[in-house]
Each structure stands twice: as C-alpha cells, then as structure tokens.
Protein backbone atom coordinates (compact mmCIF):
# COMPACT_ATOMS: atom_id res chain seq x y z
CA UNK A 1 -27.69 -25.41 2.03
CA UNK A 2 -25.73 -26.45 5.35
CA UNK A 3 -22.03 -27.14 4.74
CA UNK A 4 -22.86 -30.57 6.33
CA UNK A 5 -25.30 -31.21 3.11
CA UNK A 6 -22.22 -30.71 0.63
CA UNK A 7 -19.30 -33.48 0.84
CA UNK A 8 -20.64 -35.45 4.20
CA UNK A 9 -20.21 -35.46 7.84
CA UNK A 10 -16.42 -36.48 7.58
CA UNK A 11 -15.52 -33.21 5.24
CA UNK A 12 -17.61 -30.99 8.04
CA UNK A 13 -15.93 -32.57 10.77
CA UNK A 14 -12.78 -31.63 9.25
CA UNK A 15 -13.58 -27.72 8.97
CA UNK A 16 -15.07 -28.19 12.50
CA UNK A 17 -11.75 -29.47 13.55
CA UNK A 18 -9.21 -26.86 12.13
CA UNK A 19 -11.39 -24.19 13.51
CA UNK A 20 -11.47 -25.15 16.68
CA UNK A 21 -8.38 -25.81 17.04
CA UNK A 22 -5.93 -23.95 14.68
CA UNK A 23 -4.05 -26.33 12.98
CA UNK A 24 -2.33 -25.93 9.67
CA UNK A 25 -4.00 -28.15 7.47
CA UNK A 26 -0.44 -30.60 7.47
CA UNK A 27 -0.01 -31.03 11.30
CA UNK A 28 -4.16 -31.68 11.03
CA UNK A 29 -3.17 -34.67 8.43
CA UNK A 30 -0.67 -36.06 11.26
CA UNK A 31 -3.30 -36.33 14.07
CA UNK A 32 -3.27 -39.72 15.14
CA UNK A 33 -6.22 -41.38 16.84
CA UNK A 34 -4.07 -41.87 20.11
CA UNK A 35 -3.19 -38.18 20.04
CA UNK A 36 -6.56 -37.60 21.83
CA UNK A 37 -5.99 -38.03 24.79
CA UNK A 38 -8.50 -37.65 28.09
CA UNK A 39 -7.96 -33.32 28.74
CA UNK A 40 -6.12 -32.63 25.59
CA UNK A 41 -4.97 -32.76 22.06
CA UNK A 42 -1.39 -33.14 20.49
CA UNK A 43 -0.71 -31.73 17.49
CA UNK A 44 2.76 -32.94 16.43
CA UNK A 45 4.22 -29.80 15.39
CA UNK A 46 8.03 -31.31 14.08
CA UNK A 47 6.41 -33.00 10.65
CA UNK A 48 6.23 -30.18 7.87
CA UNK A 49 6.25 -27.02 7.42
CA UNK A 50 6.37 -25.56 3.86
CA UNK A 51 7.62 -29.13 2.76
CA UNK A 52 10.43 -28.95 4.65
CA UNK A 53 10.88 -31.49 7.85
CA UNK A 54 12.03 -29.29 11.34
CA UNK A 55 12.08 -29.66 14.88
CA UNK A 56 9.51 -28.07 16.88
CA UNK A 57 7.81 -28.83 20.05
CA UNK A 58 4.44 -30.55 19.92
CA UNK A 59 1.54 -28.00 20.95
CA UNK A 60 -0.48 -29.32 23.49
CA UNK A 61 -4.15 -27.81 23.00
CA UNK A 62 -6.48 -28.66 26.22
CA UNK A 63 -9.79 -30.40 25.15
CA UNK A 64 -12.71 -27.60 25.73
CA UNK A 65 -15.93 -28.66 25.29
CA UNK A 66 -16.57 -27.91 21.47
CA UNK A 67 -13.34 -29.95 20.13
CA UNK A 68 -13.64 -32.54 22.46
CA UNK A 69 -17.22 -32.81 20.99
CA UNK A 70 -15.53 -32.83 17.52
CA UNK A 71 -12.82 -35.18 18.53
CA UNK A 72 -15.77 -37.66 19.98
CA UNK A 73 -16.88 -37.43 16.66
CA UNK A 74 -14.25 -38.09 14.80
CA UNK A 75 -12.90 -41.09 16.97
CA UNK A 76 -16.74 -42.64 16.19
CA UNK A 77 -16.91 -42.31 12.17
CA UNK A 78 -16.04 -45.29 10.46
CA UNK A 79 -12.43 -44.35 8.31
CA UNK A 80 -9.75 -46.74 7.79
CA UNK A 81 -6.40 -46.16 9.51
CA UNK A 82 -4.47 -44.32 12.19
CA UNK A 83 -5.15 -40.59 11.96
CA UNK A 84 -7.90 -38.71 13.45
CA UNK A 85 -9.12 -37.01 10.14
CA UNK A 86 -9.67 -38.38 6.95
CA UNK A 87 -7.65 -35.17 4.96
CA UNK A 88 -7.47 -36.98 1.60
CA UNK A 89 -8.72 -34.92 -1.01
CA UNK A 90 -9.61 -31.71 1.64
CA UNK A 91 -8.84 -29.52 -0.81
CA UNK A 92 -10.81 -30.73 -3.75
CA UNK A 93 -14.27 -31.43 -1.30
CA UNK A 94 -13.37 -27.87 0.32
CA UNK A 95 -13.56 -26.27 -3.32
CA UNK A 96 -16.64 -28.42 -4.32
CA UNK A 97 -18.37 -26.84 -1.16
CA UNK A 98 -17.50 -23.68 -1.69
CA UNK A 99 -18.73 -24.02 -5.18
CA UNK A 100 -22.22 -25.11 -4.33
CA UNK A 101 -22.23 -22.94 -1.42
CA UNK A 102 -21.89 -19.72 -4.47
CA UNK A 103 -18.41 -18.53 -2.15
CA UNK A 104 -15.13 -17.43 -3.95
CA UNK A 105 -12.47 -20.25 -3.59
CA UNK A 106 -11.52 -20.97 0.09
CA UNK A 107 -7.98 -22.42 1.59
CA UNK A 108 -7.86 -24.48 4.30
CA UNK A 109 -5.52 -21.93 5.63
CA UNK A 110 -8.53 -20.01 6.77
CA UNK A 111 -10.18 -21.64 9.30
CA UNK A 112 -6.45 -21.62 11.38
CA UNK A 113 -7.11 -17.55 10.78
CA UNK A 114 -10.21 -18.38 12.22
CA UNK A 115 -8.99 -19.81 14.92
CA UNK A 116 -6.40 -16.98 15.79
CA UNK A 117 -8.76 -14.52 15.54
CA UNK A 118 -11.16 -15.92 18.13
CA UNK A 119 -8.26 -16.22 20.48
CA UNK A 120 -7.20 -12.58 20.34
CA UNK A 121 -10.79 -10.71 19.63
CA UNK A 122 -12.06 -8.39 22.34
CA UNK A 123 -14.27 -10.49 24.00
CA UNK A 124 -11.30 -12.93 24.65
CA UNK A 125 -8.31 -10.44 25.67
CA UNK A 126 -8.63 -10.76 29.06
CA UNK A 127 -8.73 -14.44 29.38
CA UNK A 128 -5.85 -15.15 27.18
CA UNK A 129 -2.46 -13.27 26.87
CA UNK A 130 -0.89 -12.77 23.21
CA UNK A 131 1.64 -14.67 24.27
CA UNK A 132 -0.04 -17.63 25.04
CA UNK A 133 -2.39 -17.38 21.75
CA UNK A 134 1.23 -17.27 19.77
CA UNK A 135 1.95 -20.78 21.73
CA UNK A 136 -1.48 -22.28 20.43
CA UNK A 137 -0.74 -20.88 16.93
CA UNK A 138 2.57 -22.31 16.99
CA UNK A 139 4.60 -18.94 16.93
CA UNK A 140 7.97 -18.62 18.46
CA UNK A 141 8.08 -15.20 18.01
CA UNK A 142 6.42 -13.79 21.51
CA UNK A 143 3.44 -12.85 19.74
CA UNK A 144 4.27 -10.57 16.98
CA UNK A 145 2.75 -12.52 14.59
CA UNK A 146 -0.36 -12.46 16.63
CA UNK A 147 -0.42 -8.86 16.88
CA UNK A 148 0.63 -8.40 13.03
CA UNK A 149 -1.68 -10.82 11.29
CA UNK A 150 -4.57 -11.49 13.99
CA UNK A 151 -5.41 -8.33 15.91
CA UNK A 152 -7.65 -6.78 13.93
CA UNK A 153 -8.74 -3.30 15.36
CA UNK A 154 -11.02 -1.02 14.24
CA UNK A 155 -11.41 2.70 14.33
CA UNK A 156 -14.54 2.32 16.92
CA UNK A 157 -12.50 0.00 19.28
CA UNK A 158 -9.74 2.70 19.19
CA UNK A 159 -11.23 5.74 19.72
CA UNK A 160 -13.61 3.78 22.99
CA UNK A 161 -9.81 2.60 24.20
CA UNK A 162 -8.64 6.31 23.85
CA UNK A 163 -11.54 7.76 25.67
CA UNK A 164 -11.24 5.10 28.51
CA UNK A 165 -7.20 6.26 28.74
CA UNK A 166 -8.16 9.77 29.01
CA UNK A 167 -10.87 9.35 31.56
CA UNK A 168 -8.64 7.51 33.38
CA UNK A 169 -5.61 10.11 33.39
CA UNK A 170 -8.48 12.90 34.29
C-alpha cells in the first residue's frame, strides 16, 4: 500500500512537503499561499518555536525542481483558506498511516531529519557547506547542530577517509 492510498493526496503532499524542504511541522502550518513565490519559498521562521513566540529571520529556501513540483501541487488542490498546507489533524492522519502501513508510530519531526540528512550525506558534501545546511535547518549555531545530530558516519566511511589522508601524506 502507497502512502498516497492511506489519508489522500493532501496528507501525501504534506509529507512530500516537509521532506523536501525541512520545515518543523509549525513554520509548515504558517506557509501562506503567497509565500511561494517564482525561485523560492519563505518559511516564516519568527511564529513558534516550542510554544513560545521569538524573533528569527525568515529562511528563504530556493525552489528546486522536486518542491516546486510539490508546491505546484499544493497551490492546485482545492482547500479553503490562506496557507499552503492543509496541517489540520497531521498528526492523527500521520498515525493512521503509519498504522495501516504496519510502522511503529512516526512524528512529523522526522521527515525535517530527513531533510537534514540529505543535505549533509556524502553524496552532497561537496555541493553544500555545513554551514549553509545549518541556515536551511534554521540553526544559528554555525553548524554544530548539523554535525551533532545530522552527520551520521560510519566505520566504512572513516576508515576510506583515513586511507585517502594517509595516501595523501605518503
């Protein structure tokens, strides 16, 4: 059974959308229709964070082929209102799914991990800097957080890096 098959085209959309771009599921809720604009995406960063209201600046995510597929998308299903995504009950039609898909209960959390850990795998480190992939997370922190949470190395991509230093320094 294709996720698509579970809670409709508007649910799928919605995973489609927070992978591809990273959002936390309550800047995602905040998307406005005119947000889209014609090379990028603005997610509104200063709304909420862990309940609380703050100041940050607004990420600016260029549109890249996949999520400005996905944003087409969205901008053509029929939902009332404003916002880009129709978030209402994500969390209940993202449990259903996971339920009839036979998976352990998901949070929306994960597709942003996702998301970060596309930007920093290996086949992606030498077109984008940590520091930039901490700017499309939303990280103020230079990329530590990147590098603590998303950087996921493994004993075979560490021992090929050591052999490459050492044939180098022979």
């Amino acid at each position: 059974m294709e996720l698509a098959e579970t809670d409709g085209e508007h649910f799928y959309r919605g995973v489609e959308f927070l992978t591809l771009c990273g959002s936390r599921i309550e800047c995602a809720r905040n998307v406005l229709k005119t947000d889209v604009k014609s090379k990028e995406l603005v997610l509104r960063k200063n709304l909420v964070k862990g309940g609380q209201k703050r100041n940050a600046k607004d990420i600016h995510i260029a549109l890249y082929p996949e999520l400005r597929n996905c944003t087409d998308a969205l901008l053509k299903m029929e939902h009332r209102g404003e916002y880009l995504l129709p978030v209402a009950g994500f969390r209940r039609q993202l449990d259903r799914a996971t339920t009839k898909l036979g998976l352990k209960h998901q949070h929306p959390h994960l597709f942003r991990h996702t998301f970060g850990t596309k930007l920093v795998s290996p086949e992606n480190q030498a077109l984008i800097s940590i520091a930039d992939a901490a700017y499309l997370m939303g990280h103020r922190d230079g990329g530590r957080t990147m590098l603590a949470v998303y950087v996921h190395t493994s004993e075979r991509l560490r021992t090929a890096a050591l052999k490459l230093v050492m044939r180098q320094a022979a």
